[in-house]
PDB file of N, CA and C in Angstrom:
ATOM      1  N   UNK A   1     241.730   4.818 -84.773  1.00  0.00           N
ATOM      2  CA  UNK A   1     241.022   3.595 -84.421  1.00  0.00           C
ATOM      3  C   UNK A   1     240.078   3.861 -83.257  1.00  0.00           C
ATOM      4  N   UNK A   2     239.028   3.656 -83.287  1.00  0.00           N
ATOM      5  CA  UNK A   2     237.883   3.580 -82.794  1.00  0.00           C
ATOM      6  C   UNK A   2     237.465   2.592 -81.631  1.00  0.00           C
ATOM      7  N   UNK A   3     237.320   2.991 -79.970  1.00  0.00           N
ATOM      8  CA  UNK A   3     237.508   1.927 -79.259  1.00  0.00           C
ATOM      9  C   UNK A   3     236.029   1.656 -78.634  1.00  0.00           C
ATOM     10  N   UNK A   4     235.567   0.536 -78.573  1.00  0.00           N
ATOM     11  CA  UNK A   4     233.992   0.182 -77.915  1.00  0.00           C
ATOM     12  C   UNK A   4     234.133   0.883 -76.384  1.00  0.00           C
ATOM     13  N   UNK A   5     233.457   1.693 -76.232  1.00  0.00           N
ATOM     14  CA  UNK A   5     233.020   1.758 -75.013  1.00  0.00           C
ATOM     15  C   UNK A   5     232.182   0.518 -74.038  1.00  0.00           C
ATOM     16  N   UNK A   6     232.335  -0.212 -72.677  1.00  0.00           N
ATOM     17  CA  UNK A   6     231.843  -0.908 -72.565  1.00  0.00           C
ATOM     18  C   UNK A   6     230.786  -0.729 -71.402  1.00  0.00           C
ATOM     19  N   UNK A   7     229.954  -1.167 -70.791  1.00  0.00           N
ATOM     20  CA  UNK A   7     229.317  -0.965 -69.391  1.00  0.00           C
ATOM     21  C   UNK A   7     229.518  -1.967 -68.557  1.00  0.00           C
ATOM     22  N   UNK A   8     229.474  -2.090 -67.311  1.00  0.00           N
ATOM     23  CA  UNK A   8     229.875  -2.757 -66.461  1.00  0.00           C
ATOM     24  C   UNK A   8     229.505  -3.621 -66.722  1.00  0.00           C
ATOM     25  N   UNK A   9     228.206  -3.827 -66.659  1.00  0.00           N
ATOM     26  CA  UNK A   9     227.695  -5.606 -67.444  1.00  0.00           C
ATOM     27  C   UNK A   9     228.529  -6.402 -68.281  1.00  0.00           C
ATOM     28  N   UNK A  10     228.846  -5.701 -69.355  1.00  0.00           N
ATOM     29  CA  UNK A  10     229.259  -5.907 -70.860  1.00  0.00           C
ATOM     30  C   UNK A  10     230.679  -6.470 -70.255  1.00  0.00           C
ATOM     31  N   UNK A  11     231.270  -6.062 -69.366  1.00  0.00           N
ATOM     32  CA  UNK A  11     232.355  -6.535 -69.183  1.00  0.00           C
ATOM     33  C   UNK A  11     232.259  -7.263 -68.239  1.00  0.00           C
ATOM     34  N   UNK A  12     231.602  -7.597 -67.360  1.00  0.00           N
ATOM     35  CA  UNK A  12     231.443  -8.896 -66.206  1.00  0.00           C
ATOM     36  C   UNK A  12     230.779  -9.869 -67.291  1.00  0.00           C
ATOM     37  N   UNK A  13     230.038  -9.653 -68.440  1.00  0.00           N
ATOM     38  CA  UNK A  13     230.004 -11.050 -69.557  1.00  0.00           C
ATOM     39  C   UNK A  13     231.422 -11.307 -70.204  1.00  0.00           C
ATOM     40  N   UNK A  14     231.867 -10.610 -70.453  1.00  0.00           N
ATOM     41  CA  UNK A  14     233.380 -10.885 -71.233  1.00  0.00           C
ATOM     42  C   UNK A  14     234.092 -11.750 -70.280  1.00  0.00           C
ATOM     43  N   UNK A  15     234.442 -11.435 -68.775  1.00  0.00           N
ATOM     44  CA  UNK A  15     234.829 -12.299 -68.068  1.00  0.00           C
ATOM     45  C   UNK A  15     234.522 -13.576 -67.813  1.00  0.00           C
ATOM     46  N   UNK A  16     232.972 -13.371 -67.523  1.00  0.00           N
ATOM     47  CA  UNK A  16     232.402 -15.037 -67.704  1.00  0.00           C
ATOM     48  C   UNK A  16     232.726 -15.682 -69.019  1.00  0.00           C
ATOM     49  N   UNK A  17     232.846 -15.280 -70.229  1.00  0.00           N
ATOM     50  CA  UNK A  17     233.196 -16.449 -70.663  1.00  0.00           C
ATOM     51  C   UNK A  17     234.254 -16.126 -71.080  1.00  0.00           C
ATOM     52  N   UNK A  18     235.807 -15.773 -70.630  1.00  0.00           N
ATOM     53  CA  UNK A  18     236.633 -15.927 -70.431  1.00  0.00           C
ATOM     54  C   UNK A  18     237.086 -16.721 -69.309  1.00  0.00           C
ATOM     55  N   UNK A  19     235.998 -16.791 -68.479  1.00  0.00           N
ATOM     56  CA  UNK A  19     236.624 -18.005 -67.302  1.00  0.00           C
ATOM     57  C   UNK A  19     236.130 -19.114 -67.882  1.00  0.00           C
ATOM     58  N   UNK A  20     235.100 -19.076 -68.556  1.00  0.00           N
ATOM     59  CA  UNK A  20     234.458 -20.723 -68.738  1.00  0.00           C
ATOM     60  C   UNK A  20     235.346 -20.781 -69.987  1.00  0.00           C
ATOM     61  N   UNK A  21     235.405 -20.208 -71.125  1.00  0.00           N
ATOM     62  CA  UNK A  21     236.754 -20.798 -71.763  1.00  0.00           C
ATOM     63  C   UNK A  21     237.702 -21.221 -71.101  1.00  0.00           C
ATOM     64  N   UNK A  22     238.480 -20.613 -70.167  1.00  0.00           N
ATOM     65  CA  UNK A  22     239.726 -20.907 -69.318  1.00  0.00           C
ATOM     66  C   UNK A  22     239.865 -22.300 -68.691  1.00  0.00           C
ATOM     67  N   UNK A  23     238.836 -22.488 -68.342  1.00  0.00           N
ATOM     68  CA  UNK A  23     238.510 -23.391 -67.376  1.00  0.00           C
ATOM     69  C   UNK A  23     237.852 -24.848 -68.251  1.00  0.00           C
ATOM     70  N   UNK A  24     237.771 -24.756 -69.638  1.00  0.00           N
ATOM     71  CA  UNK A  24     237.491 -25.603 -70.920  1.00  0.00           C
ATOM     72  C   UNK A  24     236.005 -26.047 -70.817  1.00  0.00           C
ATOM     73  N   UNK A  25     234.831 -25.179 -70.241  1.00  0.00           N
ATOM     74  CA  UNK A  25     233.753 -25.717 -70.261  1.00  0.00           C
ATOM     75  C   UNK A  25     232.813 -25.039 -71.313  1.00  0.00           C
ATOM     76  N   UNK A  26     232.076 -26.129 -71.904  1.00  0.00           N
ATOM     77  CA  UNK A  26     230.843 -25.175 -72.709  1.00  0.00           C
ATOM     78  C   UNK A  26     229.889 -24.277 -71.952  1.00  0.00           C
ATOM     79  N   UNK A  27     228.831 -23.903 -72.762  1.00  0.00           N
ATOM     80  CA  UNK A  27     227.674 -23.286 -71.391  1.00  0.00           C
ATOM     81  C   UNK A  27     227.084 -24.425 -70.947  1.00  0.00           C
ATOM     82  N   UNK A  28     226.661 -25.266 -71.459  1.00  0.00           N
ATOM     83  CA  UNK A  28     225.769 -26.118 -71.233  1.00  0.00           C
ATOM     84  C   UNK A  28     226.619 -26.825 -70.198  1.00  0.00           C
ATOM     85  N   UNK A  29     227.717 -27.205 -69.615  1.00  0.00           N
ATOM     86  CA  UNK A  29     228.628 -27.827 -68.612  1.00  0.00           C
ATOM     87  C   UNK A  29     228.857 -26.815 -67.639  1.00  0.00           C
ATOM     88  N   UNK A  30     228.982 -25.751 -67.923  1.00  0.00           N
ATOM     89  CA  UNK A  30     229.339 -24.234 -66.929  1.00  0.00           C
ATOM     90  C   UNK A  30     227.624 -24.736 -66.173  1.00  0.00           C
ATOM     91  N   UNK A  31     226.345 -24.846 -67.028  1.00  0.00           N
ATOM     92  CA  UNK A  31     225.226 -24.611 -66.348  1.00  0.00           C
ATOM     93  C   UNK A  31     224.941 -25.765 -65.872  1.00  0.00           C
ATOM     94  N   UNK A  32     225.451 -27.226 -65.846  1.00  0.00           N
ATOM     95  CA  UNK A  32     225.343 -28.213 -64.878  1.00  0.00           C
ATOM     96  C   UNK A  32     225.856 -28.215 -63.945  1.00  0.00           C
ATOM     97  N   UNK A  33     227.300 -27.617 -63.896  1.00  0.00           N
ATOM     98  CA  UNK A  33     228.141 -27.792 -62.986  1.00  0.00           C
ATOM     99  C   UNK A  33     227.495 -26.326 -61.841  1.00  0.00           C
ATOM    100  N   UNK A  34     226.605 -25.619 -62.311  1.00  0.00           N
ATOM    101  CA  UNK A  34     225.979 -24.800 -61.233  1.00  0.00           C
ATOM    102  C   UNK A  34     224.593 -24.888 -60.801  1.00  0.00           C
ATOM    103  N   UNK A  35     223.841 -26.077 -61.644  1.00  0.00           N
ATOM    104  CA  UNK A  35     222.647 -26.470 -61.108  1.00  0.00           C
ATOM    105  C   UNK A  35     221.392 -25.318 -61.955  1.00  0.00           C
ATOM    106  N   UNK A  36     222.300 -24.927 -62.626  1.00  0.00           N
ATOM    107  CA  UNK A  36     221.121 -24.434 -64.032  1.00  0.00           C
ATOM    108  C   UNK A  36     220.689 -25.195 -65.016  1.00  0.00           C
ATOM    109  N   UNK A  37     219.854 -24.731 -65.512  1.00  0.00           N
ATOM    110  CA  UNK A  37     218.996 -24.779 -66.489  1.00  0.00           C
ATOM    111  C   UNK A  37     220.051 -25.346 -68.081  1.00  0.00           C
ATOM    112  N   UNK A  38     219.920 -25.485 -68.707  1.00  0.00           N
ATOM    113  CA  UNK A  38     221.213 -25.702 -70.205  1.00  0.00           C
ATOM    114  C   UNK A  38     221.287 -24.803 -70.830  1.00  0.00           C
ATOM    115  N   UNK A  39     220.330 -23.891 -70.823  1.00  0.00           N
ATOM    116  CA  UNK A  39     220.092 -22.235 -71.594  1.00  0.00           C
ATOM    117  C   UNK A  39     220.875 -21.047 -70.871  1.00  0.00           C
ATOM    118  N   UNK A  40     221.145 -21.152 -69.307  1.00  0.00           N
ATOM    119  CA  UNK A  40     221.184 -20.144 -68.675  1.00  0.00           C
ATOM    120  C   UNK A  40     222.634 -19.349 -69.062  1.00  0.00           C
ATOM    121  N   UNK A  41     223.586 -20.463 -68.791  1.00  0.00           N
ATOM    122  CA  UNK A  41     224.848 -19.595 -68.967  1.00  0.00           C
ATOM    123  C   UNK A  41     224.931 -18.528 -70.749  1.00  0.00           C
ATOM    124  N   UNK A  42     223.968 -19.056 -71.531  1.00  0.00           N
ATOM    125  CA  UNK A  42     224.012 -18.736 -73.276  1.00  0.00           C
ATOM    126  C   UNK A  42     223.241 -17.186 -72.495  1.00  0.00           C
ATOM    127  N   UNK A  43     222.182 -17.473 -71.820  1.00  0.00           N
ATOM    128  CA  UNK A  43     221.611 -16.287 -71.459  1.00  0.00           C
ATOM    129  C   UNK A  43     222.167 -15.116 -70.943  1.00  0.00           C
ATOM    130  N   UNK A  44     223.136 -15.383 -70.187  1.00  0.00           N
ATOM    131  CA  UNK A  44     224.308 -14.821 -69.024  1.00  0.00           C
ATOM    132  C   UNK A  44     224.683 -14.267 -69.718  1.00  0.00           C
ATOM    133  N   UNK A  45     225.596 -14.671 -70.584  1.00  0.00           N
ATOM    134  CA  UNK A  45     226.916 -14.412 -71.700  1.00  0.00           C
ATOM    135  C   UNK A  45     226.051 -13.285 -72.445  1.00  0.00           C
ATOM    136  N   UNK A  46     225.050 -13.563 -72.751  1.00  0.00           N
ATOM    137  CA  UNK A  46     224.602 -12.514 -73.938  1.00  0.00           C
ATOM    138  C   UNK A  46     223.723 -11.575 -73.037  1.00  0.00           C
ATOM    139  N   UNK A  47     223.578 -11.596 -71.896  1.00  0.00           N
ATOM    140  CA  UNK A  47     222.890 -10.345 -71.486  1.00  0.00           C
ATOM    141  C   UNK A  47     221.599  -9.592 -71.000  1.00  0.00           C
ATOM    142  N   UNK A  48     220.785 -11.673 -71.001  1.00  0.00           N
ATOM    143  CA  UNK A  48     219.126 -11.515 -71.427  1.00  0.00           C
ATOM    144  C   UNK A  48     218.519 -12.095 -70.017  1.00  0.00           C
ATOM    145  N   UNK A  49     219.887 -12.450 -68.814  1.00  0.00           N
ATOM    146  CA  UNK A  49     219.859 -13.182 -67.679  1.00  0.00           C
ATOM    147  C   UNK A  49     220.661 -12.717 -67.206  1.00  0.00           C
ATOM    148  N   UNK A  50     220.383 -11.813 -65.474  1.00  0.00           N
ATOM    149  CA  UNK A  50     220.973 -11.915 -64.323  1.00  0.00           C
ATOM    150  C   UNK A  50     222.040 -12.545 -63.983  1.00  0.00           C
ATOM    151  N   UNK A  51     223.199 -12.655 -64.016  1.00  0.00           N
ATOM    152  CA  UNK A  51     224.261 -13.564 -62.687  1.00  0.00           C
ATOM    153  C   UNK A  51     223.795 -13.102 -61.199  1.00  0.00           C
ATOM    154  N   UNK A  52     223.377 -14.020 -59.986  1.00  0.00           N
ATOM    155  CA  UNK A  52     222.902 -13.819 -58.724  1.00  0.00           C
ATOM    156  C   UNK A  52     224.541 -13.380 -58.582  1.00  0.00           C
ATOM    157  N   UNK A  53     224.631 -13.310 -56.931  1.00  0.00           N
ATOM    158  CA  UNK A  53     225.736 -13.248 -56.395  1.00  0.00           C
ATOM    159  C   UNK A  53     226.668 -14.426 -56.345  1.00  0.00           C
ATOM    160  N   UNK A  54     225.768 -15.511 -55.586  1.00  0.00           N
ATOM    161  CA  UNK A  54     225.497 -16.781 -54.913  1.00  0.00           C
ATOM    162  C   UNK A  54     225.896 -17.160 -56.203  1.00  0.00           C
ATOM    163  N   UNK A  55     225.569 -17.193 -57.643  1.00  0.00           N
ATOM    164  CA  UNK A  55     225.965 -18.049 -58.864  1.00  0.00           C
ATOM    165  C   UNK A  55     227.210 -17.214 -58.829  1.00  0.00           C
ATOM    166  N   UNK A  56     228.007 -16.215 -59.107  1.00  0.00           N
ATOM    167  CA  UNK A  56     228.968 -15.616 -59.598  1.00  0.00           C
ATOM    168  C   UNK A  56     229.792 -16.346 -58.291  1.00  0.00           C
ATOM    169  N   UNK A  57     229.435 -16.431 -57.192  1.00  0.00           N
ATOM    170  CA  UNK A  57     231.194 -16.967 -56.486  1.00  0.00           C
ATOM    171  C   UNK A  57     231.039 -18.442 -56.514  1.00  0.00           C
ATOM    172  N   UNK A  58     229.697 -18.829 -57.176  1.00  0.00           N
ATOM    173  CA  UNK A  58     230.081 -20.532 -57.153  1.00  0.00           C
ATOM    174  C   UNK A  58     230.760 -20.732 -58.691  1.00  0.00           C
ATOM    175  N   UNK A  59     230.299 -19.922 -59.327  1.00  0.00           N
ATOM    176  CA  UNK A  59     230.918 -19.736 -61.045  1.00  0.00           C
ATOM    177  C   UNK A  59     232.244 -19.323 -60.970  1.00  0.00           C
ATOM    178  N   UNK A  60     233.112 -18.697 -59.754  1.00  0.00           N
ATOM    179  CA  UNK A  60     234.230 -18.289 -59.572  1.00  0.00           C
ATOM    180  C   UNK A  60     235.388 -19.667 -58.862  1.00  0.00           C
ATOM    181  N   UNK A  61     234.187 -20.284 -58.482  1.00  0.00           N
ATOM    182  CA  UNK A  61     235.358 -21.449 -57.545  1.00  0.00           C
ATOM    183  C   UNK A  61     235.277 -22.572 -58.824  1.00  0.00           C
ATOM    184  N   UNK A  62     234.098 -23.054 -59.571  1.00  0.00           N
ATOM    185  CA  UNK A  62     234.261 -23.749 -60.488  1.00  0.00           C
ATOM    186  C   UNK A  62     235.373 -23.275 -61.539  1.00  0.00           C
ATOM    187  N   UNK A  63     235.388 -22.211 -61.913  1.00  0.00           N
ATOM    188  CA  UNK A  63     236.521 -22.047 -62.683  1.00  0.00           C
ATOM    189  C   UNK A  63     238.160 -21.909 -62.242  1.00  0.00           C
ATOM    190  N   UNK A  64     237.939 -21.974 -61.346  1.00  0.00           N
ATOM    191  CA  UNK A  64     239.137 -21.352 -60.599  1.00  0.00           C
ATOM    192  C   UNK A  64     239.623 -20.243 -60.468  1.00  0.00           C
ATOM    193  N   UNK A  65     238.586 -19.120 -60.178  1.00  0.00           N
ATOM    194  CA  UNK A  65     239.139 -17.820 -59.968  1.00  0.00           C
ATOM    195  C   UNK A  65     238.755 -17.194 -59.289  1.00  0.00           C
ATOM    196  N   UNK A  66     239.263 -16.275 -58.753  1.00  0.00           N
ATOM    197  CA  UNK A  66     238.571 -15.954 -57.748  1.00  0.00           C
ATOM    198  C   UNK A  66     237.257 -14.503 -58.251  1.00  0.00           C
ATOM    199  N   UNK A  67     236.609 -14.281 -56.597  1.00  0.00           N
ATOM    200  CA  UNK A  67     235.628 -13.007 -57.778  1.00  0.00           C
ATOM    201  C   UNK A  67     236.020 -12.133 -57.899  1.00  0.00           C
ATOM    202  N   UNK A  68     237.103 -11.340 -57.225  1.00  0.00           N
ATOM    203  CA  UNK A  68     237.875 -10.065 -57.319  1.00  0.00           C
ATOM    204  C   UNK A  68     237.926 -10.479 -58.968  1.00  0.00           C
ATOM    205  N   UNK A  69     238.902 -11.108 -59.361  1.00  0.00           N
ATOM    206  CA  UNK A  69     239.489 -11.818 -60.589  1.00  0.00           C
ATOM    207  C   UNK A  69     238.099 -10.836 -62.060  1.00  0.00           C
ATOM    208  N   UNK A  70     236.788 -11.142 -61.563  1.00  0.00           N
ATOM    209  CA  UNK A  70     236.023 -10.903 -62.238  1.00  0.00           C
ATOM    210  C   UNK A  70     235.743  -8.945 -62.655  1.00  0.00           C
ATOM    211  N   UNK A  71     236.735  -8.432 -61.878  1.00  0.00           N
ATOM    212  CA  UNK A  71     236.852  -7.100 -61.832  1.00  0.00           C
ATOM    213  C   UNK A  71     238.047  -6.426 -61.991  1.00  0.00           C
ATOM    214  N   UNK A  72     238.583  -7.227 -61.632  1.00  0.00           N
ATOM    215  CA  UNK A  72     240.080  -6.309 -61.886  1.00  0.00           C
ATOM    216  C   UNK A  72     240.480  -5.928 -63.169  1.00  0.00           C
ATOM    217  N   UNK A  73     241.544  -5.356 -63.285  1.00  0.00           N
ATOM    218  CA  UNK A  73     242.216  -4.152 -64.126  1.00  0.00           C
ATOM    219  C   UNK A  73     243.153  -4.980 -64.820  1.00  0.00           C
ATOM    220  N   UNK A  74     243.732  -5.890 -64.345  1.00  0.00           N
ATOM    221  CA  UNK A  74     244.936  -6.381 -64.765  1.00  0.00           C
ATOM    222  C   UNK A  74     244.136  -8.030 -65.922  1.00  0.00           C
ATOM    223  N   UNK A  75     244.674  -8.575 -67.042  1.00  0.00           N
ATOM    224  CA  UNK A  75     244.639  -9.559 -67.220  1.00  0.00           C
ATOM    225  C   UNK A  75     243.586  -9.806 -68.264  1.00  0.00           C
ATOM    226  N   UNK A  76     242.687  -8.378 -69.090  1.00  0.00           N
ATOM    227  CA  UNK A  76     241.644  -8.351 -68.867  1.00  0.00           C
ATOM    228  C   UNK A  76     241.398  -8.275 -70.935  1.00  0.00           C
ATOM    229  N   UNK A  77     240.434  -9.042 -71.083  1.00  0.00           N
ATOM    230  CA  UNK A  77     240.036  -9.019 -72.552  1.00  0.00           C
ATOM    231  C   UNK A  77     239.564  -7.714 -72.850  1.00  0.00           C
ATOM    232  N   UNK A  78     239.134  -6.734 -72.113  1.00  0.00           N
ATOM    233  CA  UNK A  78     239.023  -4.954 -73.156  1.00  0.00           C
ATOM    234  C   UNK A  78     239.755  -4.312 -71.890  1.00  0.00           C
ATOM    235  N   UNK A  79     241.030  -4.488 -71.488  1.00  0.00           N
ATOM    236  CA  UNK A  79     241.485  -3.605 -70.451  1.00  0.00           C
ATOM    237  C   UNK A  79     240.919  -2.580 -69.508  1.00  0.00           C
ATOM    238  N   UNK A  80     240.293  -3.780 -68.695  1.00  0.00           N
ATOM    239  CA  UNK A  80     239.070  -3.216 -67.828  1.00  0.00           C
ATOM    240  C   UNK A  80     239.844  -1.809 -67.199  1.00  0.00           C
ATOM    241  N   UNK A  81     238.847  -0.735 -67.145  1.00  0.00           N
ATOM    242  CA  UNK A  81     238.913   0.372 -66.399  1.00  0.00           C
ATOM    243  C   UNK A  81     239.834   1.004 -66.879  1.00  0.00           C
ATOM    244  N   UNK A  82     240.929   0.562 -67.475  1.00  0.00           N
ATOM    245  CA  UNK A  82     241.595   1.440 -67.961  1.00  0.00           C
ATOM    246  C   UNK A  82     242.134   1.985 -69.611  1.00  0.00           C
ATOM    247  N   UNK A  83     241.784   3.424 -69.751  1.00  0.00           N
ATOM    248  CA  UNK A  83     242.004   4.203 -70.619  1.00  0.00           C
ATOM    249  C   UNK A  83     240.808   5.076 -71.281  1.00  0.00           C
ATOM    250  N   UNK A  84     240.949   5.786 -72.035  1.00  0.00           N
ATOM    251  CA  UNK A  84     239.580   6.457 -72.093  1.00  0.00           C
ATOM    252  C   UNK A  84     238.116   6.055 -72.728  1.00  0.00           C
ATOM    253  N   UNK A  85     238.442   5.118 -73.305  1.00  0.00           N
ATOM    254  CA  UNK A  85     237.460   4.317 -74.036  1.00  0.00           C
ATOM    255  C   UNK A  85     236.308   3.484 -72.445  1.00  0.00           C
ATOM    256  N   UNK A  86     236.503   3.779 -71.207  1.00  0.00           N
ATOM    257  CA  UNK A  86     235.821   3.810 -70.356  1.00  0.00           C
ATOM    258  C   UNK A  86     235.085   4.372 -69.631  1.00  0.00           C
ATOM    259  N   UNK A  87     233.471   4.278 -69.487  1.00  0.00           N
ATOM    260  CA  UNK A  87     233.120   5.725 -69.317  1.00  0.00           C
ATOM    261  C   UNK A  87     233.028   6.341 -67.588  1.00  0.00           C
ATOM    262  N   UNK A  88     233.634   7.285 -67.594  1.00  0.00           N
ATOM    263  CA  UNK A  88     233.180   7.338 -65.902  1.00  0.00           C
ATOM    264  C   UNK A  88     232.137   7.016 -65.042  1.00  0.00           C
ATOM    265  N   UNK A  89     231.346   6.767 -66.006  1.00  0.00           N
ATOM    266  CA  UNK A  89     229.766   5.677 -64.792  1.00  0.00           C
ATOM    267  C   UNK A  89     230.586   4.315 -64.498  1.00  0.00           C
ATOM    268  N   UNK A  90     231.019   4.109 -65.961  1.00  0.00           N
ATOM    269  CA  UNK A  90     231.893   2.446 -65.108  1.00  0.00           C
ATOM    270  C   UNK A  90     232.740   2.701 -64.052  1.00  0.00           C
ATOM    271  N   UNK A  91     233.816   3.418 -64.375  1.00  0.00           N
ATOM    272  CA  UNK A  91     234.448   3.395 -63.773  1.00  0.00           C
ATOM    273  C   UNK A  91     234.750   3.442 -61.765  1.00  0.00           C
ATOM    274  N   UNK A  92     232.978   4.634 -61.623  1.00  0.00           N
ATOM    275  CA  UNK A  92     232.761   4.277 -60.616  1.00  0.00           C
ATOM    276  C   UNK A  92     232.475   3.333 -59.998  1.00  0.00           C
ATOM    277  N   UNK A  93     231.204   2.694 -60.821  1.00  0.00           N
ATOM    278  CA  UNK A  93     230.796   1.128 -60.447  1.00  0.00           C
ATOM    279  C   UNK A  93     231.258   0.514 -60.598  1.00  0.00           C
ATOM    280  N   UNK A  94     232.606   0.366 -61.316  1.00  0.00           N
ATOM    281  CA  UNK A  94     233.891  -0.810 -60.932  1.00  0.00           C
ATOM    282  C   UNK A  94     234.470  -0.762 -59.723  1.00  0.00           C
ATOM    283  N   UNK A  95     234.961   0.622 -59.518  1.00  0.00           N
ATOM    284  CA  UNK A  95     235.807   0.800 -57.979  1.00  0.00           C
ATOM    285  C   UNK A  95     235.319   0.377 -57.128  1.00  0.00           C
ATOM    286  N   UNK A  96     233.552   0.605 -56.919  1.00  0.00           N
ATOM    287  CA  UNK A  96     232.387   0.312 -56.167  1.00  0.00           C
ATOM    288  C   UNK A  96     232.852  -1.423 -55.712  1.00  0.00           C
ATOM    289  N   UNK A  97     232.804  -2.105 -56.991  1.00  0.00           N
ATOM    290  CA  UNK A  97     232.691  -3.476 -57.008  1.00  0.00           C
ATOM    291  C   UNK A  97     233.513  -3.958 -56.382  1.00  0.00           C
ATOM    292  N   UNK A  98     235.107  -3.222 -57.102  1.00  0.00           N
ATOM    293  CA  UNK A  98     236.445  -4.232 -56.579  1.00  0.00           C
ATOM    294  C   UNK A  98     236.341  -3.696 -55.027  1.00  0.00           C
ATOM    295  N   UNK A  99     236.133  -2.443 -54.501  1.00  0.00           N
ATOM    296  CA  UNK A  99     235.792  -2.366 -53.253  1.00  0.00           C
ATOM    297  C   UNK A  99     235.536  -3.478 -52.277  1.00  0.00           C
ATOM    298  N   UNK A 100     234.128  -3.909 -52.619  1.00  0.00           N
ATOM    299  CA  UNK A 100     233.438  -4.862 -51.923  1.00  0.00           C
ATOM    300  C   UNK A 100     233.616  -6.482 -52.813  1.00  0.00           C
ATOM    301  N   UNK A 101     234.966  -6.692 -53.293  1.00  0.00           N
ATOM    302  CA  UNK A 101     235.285  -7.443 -54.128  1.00  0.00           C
ATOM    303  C   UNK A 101     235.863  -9.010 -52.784  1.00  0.00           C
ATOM    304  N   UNK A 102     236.578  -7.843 -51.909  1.00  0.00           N
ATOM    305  CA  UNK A 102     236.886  -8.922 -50.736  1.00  0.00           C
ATOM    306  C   UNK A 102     235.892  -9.853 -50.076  1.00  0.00           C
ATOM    307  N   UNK A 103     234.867  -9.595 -50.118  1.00  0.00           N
ATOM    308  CA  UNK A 103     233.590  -9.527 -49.105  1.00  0.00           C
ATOM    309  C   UNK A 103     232.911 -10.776 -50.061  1.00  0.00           C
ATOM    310  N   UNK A 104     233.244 -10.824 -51.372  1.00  0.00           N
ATOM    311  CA  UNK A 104     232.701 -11.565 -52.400  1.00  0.00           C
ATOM    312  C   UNK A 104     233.705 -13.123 -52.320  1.00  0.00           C
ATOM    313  N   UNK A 105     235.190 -12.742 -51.771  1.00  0.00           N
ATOM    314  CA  UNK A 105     236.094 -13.719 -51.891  1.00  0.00           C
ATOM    315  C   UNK A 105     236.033 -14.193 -50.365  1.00  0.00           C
ATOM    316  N   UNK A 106     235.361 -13.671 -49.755  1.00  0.00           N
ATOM    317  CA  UNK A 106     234.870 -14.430 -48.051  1.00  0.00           C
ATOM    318  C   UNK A 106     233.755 -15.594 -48.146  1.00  0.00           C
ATOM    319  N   UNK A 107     232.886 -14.786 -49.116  1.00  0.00           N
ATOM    320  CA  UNK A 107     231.903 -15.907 -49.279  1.00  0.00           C
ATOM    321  C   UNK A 107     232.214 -17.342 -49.680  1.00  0.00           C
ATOM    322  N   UNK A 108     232.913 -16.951 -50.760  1.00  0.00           N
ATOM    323  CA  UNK A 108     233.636 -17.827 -51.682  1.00  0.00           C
ATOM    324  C   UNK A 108     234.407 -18.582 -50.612  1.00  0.00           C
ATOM    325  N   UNK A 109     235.003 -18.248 -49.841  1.00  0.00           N
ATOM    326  CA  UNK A 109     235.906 -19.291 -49.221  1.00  0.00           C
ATOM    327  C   UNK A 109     235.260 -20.057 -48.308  1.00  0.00           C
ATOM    328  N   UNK A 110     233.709 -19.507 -47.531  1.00  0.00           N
ATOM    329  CA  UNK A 110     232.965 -19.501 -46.653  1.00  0.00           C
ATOM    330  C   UNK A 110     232.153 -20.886 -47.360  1.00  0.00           C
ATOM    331  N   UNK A 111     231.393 -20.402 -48.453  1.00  0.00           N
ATOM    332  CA  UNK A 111     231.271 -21.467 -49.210  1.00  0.00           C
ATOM    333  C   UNK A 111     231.887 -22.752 -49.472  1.00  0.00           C
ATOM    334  N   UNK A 112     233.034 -22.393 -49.624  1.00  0.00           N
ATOM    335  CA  UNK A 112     233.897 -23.668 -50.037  1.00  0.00           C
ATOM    336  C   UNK A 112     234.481 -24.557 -48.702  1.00  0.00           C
ATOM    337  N   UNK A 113     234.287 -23.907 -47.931  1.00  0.00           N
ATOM    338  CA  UNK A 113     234.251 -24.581 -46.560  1.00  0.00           C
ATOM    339  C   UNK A 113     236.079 -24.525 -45.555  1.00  0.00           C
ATOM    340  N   UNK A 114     236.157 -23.263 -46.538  1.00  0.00           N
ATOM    341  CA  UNK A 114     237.717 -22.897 -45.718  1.00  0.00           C
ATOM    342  C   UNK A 114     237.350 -22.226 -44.570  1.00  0.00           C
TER     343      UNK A 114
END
């Protein structure tokens, strides 16, 4: 059996709409509830549009998760980072990410006014 290799992108879209499923919103409600456009989140998801920063930890508190959440290893619809079906470019630029993953959940709280 034959496993997709994914790229970091490819899998920070899988997450997004695994949180906006989670969280029971369409795109078109994911993109009100962040002050987009009605197209944007369809754009996101498929790859043809940017996530800012600033949208990913307000897209993280609307759903309820945090942004580490959006990287980690554990929990994950193609078992992020781990096994060989991952290629070592991700893998760096994942570590990279969850690295500075804290720094993303400061904002987030900074934001939210904790």
């Amino acid at each position: 059996m034959e496993t997709k290799t994914l790229t970091l992108p490819e899998l920070l879209r899988e997450r997004i709409v695994q949180a906006r499923k989670d969280a029971g919103l369409s795109q078109e409600g994911l993109a009100s509830e962040l002050g987009l456009d009605g197209s944007a989140i369809s754009k996101i998801e498929n790859g043809t549009r940017n996530l800012s920063s600033v949208e990913l930890v307000k897209l993280a508190e609307i759903c309820g998760k945090t942004v580490d959440w959006f990287f980690s290893k554990e929990d994950s619809p193609f078992f992020l980072l781990r096994g060989a079906s991952v290629s070592s470019e991700t893998r760096r630029d994942a570590a990279w990410l969850c690295e500075f993953s804290e720094t993303f959940s400061y904002l987030a709280r900074k934001l939210a006014g904790r």
